[in-house]
N, C-alpha and C. Protein backbone atom coordinates (compact mmCIF):
# COMPACT_ATOMS: atom_id res chain seq x y z
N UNK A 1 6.59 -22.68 7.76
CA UNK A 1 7.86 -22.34 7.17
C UNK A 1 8.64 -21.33 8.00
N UNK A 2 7.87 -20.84 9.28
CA UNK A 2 8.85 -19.84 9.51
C UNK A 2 10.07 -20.53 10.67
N UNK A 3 10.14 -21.49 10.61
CA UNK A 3 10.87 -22.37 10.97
C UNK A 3 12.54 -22.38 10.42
N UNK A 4 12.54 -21.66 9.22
CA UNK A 4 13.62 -21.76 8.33
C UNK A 4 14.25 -20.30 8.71
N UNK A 5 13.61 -19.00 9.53
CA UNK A 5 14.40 -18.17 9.80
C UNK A 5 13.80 -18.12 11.41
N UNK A 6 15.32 -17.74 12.21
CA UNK A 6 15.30 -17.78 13.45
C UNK A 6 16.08 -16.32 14.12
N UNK A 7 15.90 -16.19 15.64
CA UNK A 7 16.79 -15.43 15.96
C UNK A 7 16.83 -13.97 15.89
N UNK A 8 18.42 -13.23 15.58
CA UNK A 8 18.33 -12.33 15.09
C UNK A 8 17.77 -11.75 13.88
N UNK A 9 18.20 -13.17 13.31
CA UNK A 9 18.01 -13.16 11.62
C UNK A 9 16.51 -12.73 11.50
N UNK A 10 15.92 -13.73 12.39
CA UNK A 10 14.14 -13.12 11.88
C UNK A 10 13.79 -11.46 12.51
N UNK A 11 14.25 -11.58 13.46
CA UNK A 11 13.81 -10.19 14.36
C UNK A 11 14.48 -8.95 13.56
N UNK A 12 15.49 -8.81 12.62
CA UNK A 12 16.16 -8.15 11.85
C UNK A 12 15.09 -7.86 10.75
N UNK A 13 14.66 -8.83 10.22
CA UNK A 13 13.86 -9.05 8.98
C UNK A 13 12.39 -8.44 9.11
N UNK A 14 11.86 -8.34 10.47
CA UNK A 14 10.84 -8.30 11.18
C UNK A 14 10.70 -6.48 10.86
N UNK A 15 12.08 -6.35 11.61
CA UNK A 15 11.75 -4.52 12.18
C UNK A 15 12.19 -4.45 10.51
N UNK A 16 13.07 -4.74 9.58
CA UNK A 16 13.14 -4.25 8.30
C UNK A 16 11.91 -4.38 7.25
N UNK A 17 11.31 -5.18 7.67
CA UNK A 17 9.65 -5.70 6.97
C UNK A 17 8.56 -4.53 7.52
N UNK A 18 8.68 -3.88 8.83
CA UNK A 18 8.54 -2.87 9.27
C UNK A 18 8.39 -1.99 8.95
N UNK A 19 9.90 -1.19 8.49
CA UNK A 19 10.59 -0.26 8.24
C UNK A 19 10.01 0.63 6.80
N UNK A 20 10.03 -0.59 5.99
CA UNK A 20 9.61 -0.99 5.00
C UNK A 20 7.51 -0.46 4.23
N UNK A 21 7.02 -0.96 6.07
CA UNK A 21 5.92 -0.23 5.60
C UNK A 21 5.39 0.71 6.14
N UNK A 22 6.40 1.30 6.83
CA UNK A 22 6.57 2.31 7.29
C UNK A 22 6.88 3.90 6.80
N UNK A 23 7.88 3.24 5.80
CA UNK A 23 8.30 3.99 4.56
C UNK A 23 7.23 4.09 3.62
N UNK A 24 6.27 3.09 2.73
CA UNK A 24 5.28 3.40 1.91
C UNK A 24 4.37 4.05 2.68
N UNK A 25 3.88 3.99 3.90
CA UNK A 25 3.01 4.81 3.82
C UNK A 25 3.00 6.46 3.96
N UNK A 26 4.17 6.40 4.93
CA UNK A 26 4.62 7.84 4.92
C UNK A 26 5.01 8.47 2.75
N UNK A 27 5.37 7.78 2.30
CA UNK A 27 5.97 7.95 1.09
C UNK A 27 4.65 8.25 0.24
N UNK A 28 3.74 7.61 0.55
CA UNK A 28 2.07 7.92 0.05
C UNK A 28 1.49 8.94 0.17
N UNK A 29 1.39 9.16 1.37
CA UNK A 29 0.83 10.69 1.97
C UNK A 29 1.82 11.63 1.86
N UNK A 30 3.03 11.87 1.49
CA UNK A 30 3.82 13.17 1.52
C UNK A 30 4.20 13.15 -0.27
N UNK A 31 3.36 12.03 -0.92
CA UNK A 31 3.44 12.19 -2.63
C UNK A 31 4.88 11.69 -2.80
N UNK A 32 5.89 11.39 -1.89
CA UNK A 32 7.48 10.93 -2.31
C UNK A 32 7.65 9.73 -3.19
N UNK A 33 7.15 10.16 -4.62
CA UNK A 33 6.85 9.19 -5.73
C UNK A 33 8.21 8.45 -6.03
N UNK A 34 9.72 9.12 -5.41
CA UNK A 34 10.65 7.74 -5.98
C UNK A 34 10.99 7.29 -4.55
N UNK A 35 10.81 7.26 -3.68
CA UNK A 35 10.30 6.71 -2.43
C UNK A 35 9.52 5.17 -2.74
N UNK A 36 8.23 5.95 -2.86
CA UNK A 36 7.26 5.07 -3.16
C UNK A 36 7.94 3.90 -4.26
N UNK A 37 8.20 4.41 -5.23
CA UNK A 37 8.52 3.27 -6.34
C UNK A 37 10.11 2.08 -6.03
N UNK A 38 10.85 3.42 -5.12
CA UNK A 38 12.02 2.23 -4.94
C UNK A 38 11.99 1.35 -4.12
N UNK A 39 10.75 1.52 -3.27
CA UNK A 39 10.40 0.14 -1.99
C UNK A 39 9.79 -1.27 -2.57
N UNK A 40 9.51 -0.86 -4.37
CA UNK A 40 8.87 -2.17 -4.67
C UNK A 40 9.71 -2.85 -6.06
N UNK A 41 9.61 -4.05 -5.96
CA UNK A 41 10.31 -4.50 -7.07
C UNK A 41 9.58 -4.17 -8.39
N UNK A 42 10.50 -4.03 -9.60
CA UNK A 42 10.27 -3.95 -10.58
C UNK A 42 8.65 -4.90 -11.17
N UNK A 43 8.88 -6.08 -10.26
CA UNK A 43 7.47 -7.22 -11.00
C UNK A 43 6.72 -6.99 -9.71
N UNK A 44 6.35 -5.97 -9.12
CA UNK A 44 5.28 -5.84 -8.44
C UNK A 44 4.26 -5.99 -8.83
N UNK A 45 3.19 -6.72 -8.66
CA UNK A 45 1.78 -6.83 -8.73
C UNK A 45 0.39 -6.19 -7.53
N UNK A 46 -0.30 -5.87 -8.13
CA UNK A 46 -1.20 -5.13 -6.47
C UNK A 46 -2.50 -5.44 -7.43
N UNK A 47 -3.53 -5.46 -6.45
CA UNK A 47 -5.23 -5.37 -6.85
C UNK A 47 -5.50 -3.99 -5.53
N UNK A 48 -6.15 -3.47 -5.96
CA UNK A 48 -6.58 -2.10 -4.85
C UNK A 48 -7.86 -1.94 -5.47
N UNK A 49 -9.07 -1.83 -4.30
CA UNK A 49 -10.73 -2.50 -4.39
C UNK A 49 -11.26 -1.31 -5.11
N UNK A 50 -10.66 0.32 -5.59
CA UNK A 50 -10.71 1.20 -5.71
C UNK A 50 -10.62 0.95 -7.52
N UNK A 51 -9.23 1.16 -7.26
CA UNK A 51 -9.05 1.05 -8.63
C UNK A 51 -8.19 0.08 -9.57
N UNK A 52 -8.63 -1.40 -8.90
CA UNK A 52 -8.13 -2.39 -9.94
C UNK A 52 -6.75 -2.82 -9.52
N UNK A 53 -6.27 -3.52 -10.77
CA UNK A 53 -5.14 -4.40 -10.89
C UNK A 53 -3.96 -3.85 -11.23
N UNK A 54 -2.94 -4.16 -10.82
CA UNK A 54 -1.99 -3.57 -12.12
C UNK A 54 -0.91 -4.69 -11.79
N UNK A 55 0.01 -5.06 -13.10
CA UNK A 55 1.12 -6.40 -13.39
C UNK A 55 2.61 -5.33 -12.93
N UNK A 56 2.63 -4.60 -13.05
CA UNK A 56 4.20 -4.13 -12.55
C UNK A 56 4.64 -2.37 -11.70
N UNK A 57 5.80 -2.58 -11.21
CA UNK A 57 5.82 -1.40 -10.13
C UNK A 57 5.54 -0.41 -11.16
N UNK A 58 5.92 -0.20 -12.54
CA UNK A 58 5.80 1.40 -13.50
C UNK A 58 4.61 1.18 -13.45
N UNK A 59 3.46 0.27 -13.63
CA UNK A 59 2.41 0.53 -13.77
C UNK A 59 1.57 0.94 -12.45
N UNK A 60 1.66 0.34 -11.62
CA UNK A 60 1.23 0.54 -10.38
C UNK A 60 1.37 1.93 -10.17
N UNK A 61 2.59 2.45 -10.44
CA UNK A 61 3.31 4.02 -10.19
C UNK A 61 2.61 5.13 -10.41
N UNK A 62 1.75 4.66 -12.10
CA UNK A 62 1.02 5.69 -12.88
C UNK A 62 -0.09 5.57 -12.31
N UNK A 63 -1.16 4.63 -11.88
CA UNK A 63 -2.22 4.49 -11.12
C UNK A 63 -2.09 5.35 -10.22
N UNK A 64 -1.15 4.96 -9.21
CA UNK A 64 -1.06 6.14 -7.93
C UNK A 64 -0.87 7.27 -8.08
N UNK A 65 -0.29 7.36 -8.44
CA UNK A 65 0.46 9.17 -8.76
C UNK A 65 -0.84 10.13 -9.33
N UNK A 66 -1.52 9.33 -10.39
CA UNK A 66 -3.01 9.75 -11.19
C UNK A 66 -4.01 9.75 -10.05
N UNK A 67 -4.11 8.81 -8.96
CA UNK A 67 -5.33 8.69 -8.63
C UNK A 67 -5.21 9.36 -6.84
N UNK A 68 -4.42 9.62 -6.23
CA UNK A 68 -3.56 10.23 -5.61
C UNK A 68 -3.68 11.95 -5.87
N UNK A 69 -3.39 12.12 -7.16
CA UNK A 69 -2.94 14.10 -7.78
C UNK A 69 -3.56 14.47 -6.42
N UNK A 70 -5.13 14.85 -6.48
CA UNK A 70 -5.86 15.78 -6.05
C UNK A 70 -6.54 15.45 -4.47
N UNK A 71 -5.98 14.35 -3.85
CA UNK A 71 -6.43 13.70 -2.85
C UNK A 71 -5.24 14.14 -1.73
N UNK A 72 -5.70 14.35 -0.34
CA UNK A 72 -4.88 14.46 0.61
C UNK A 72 -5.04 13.20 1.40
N UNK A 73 -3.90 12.27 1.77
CA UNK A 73 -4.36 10.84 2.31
C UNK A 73 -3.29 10.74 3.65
N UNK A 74 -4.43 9.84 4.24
CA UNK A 74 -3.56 9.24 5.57
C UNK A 74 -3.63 8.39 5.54
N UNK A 75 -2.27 7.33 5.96
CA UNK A 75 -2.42 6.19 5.92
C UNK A 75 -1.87 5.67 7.35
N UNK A 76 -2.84 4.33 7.85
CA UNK A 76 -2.11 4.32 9.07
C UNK A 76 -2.43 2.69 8.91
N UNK A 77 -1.22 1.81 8.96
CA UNK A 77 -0.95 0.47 8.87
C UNK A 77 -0.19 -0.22 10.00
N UNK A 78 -1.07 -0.97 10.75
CA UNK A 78 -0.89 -1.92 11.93
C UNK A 78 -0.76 -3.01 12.25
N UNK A 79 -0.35 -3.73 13.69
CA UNK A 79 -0.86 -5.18 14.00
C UNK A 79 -0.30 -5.94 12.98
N UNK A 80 0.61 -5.90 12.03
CA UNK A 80 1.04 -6.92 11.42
C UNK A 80 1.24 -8.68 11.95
N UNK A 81 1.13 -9.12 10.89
CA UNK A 81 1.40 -10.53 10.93
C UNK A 81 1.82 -11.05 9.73
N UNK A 82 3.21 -11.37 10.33
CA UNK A 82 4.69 -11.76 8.70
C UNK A 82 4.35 -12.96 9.08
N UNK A 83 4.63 -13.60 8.26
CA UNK A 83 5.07 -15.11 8.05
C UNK A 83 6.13 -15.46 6.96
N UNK A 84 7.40 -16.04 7.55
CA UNK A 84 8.01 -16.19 6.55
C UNK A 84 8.28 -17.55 5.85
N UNK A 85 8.27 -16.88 4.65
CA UNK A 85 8.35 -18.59 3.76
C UNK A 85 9.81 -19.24 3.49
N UNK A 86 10.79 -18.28 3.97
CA UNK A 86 12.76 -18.85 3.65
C UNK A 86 12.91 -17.28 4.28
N UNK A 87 14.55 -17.43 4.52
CA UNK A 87 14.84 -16.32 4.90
C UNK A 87 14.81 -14.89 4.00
N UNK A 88 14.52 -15.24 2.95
CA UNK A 88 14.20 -13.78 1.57
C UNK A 88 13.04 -13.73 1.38
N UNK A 89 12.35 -14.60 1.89
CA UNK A 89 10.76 -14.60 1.34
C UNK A 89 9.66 -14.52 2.40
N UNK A 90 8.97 -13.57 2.35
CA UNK A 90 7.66 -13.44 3.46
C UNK A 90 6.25 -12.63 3.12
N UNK A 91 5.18 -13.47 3.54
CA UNK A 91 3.97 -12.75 3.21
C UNK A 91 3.64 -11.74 4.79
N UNK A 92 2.63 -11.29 4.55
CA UNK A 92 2.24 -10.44 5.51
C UNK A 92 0.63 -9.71 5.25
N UNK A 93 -0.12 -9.68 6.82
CA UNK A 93 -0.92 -9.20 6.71
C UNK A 93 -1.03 -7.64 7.78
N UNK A 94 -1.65 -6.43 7.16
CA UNK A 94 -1.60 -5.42 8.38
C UNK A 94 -2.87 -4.86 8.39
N UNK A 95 -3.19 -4.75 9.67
CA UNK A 95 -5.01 -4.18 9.54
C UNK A 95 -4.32 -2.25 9.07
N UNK A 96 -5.47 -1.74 8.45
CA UNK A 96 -5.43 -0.91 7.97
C UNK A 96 -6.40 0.24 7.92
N UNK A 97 -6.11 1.44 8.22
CA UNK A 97 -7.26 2.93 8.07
C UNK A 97 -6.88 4.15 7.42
N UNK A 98 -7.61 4.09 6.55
CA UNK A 98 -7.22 5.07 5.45
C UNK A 98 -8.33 6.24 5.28
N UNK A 99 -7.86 8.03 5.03
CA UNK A 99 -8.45 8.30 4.99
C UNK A 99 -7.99 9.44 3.89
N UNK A 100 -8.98 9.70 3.23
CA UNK A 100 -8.66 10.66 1.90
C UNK A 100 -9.63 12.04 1.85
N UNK A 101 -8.96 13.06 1.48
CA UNK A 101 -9.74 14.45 1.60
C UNK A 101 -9.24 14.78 -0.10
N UNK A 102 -10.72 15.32 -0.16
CA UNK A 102 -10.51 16.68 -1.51
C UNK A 102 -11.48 17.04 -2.12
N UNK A 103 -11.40 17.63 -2.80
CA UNK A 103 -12.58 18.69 -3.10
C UNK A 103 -13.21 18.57 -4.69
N UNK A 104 -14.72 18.63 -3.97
CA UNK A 104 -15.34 18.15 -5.19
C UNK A 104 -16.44 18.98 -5.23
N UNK A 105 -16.97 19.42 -6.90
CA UNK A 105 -18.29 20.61 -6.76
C UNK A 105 -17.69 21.77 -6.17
N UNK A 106 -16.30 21.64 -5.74
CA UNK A 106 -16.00 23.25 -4.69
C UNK A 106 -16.91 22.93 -3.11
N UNK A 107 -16.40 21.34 -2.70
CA UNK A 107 -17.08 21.43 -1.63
C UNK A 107 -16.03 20.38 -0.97
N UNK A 108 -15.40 19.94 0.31
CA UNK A 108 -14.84 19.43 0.89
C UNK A 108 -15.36 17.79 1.29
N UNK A 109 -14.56 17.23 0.84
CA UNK A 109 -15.15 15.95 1.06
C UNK A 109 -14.08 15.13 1.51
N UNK A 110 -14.44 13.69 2.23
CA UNK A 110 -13.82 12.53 2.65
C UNK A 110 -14.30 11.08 2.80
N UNK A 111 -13.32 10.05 2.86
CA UNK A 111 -13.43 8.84 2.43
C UNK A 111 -12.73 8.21 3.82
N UNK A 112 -13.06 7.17 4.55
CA UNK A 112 -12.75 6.18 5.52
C UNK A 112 -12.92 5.42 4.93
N UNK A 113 -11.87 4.14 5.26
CA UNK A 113 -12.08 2.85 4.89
C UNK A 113 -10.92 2.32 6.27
N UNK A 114 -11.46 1.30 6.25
CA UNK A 114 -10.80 0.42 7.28
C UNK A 114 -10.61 -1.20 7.25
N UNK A 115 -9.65 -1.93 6.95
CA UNK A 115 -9.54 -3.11 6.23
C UNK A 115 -8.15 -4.11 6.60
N UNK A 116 -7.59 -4.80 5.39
CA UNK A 116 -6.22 -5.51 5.47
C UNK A 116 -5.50 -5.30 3.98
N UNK A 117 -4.19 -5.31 4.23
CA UNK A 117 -3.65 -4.74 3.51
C UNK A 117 -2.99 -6.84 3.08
N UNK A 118 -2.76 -7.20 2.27
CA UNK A 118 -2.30 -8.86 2.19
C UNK A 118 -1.11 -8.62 1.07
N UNK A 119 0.31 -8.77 1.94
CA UNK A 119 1.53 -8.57 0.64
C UNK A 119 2.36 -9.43 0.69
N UNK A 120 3.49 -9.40 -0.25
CA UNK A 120 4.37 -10.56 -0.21
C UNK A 120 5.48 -9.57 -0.16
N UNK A 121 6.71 -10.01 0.33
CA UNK A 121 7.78 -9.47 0.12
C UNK A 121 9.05 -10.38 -0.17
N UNK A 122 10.29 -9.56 -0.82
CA UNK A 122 11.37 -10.19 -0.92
C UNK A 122 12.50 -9.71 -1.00
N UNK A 123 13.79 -10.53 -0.18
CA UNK A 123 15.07 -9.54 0.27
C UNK A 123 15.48 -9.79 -1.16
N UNK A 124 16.10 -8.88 -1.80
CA UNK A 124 16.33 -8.86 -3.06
C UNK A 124 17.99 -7.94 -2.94
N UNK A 125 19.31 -7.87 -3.22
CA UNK A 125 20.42 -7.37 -3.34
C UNK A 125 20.62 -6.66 -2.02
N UNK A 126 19.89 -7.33 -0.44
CA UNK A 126 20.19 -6.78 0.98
C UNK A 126 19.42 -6.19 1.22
N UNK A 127 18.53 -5.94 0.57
CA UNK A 127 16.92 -5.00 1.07
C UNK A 127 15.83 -5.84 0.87
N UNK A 128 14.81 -5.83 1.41
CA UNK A 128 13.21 -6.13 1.56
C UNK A 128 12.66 -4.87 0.58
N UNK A 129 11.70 -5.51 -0.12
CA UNK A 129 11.25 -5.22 -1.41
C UNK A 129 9.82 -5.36 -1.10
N UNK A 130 8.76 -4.81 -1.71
CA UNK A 130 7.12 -5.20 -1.65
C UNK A 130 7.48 -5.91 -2.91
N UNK A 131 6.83 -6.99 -3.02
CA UNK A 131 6.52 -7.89 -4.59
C UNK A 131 5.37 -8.15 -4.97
N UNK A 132 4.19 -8.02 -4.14
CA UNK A 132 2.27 -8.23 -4.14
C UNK A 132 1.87 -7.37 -3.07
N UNK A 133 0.19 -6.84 -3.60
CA UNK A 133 -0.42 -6.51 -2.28
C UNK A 133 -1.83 -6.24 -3.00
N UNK A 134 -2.72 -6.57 -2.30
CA UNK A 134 -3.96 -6.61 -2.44
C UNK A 134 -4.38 -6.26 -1.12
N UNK A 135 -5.06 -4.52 -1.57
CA UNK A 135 -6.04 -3.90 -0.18
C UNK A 135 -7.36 -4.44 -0.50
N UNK A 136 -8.13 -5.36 0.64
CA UNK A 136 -9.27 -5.90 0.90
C UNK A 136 -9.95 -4.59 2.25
N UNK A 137 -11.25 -3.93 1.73
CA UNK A 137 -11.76 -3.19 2.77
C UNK A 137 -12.86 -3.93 3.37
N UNK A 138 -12.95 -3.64 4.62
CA UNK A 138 -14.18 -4.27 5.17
C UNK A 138 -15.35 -3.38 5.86
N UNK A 139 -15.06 -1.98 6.11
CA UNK A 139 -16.00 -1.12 5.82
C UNK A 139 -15.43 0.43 5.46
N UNK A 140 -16.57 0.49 5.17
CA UNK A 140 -16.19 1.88 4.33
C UNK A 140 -17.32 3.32 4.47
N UNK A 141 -16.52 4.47 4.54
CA UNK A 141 -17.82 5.49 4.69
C UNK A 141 -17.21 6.56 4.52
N UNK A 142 -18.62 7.55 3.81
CA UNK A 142 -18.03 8.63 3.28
C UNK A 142 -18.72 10.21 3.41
N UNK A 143 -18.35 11.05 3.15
CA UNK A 143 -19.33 12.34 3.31
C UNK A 143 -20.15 11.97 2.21
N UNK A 144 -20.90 12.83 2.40
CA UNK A 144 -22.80 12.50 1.85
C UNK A 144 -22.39 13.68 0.89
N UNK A 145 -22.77 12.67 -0.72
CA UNK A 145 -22.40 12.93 -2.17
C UNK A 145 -21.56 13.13 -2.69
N UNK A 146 -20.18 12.06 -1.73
CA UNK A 146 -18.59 12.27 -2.32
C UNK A 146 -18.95 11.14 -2.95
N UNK A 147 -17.94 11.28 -4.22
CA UNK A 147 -17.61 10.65 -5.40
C UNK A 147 -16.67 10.01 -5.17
N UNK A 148 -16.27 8.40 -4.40
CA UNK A 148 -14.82 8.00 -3.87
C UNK A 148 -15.04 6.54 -4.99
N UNK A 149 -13.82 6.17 -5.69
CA UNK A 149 -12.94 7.00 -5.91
C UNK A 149 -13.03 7.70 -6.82
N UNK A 150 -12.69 9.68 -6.95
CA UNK A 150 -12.84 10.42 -8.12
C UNK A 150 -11.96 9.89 -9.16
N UNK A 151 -12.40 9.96 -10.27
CA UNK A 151 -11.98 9.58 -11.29
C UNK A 151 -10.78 9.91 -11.30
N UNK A 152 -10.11 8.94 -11.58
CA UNK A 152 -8.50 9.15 -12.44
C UNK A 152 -8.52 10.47 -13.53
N UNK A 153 -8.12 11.91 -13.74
CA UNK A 153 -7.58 12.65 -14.71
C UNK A 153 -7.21 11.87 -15.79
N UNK A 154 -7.83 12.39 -17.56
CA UNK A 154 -7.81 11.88 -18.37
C UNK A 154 -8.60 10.26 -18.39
N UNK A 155 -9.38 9.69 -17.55
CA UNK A 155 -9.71 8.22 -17.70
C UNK A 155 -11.22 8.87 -17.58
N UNK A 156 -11.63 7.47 -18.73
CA UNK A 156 -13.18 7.85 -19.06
C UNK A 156 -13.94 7.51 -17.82
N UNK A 157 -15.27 8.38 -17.82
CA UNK A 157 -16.49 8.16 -16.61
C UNK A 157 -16.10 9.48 -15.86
């Protein structure tokens, strides 16, 4: 399908598909929660191997923001590969390394993971939008007797 966008048109779409996740991740790690929420459409959907599913961007919002509070994170998202399905519509895959600090027992701890990030996007009123994403890790490692992921505040366990 990517046959249906060419040119500038795709190479435009490309660095804005980019731009795009370029912005969430920086928007992740510096906590810029209406950042974060205005890069995704309202019917966003995500699975994250951590902590589950969620059906829309408010919900997704409260997950992060909760599970996020007490965590210092880096995110570093690469090597993409878009494919587009029409000129508004494109999936995408980006290899991915993530790393999270914070303190647990009163003792310093951290989390590596290293994986693919698998999303859909869509130009929606002249902007590129996230609309899906499911983080798949493929390995993972951590300081010796961190608790990853610490519980969500207020959620049972």
């Amino acid at each position: 399908m990517d046959d249906q966008i060419s040119g500038l048109e795709r190479l435009a779409a490309l660095h804005e598909i980019g731009l795009l996740k370029a912005r969430r991740d920086r928007a992740a790690d510096t906590k810029d929660w209406a950042l974060y929420e205005a890069l995704h459409a309202p019917d966003h959907h995500s699975y994250n191997d951590d902590y589950g599913g969620t059906t829309t961007a408010a919900e997704m919002m409260v997950t992060v923001r909760k599970s996020m509070e007490n965590l210092t994170t880096l995110h570093h998202s690469h090597t993409p590969e878009i494919t587009f399905q029409s000129p508004t519509t494109a999936s995408g895959i980006w290899a991915m390394e993530g790393l999270s600090l914070w303190r647990q027992d009163g003792e310093e701890h951290w989390f590596q993971a290293f994986g693919h990030y698998h999303e859909t996007y869509e130009k929606r009123e002249g902007r590129w939008l996230f609309t899906s994403r499911r983080l798949k890790y493929f390995h993972t490692w951590r300081s010796p007797g961190a608790t990853f992921p610490p519980p969500i505040n207020g959620a049972a366990g």
